[in-house]
Protein backbone atom coordinates (compact mmCIF):
# COMPACT_ATOMS: atom_id res chain seq x y z
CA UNK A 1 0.00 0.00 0.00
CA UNK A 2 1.43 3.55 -0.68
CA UNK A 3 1.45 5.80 1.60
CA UNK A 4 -0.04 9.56 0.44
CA UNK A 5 2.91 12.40 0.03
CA UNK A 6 2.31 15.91 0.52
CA UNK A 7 4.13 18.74 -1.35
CA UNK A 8 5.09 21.65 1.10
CA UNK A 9 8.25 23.92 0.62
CA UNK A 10 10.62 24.57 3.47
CA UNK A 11 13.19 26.81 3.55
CA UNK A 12 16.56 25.94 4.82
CA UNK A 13 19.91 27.02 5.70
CA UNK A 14 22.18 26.54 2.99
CA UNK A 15 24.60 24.71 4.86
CA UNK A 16 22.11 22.42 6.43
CA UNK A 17 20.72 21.88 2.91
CA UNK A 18 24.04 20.76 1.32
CA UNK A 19 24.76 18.76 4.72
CA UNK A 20 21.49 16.80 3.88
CA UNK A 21 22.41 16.59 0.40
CA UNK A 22 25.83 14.81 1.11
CA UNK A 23 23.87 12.68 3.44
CA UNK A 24 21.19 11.50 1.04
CA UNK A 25 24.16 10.83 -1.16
CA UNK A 26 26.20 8.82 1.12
CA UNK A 27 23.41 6.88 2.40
CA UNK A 28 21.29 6.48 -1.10
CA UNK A 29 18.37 7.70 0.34
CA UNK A 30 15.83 10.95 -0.37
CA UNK A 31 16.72 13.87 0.82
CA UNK A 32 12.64 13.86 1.46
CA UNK A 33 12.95 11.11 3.65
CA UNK A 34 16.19 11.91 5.45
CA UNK A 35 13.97 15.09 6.69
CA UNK A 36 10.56 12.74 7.37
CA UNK A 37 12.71 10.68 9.53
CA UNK A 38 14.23 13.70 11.71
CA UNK A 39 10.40 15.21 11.85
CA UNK A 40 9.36 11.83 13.17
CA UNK A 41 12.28 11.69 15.36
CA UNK A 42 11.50 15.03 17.01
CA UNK A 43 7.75 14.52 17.25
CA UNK A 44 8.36 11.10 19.37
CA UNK A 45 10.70 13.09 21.23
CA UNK A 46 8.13 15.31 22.05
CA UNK A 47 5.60 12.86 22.78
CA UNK A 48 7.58 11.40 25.29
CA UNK A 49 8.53 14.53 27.07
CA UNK A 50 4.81 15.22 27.04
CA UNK A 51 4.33 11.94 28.78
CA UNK A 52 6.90 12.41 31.17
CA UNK A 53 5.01 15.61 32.15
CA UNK A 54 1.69 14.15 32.42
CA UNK A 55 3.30 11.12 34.77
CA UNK A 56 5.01 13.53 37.12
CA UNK A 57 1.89 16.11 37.10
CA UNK A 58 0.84 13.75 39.58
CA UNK A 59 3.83 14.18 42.02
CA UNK A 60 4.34 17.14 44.64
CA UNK A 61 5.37 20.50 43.95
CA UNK A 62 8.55 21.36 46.14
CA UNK A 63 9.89 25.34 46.82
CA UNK A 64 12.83 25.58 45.29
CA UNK A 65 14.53 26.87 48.28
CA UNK A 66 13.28 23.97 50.48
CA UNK A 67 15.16 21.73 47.82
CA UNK A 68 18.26 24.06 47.75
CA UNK A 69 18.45 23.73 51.90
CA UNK A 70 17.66 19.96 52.22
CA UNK A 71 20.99 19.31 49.27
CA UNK A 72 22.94 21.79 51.36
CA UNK A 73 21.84 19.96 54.85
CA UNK A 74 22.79 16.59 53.32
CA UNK A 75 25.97 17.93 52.25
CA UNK A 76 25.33 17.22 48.90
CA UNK A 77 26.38 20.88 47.80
């Protein structure tokens, strides 16, 4: 099954653009999909920082300063 393609123009800098270039070449690959795989990469990274939010929404909120004394109290700083 083939998967749908969308056209869209993005503009980059030129040195990123031949870096991908030399990359596409080197690995025989699109430089279309070089750039869906770092999109994808980036949007699971932000899914799972998203999660990691959501699971630790849950946890207590310390002051800052409470934090800073207990470290200094443990002799930690």
């Amino acid at each position: 099954m083939r998967v749908a393609r969308k056209r869209v123009t993005v503009y980059l800098d030129p040195h990123l653009h031949r870096g991908l270039k030399i990359k596409a070449a080197q690995t025989d690959r699109p430089l279309s999909a070089l750039v869906n795989d770092a999109v994808q990469q980036s949007l699971r990274e932000d899914a799972a920082d998203l999660a990691a939010f959501d699971e630790r929404a849950r946890e207590p909120s310390l002051a800052f300063e409470d934090v800073l004394r207990d470290l200094k109290r443990r002799g930690k700083l």
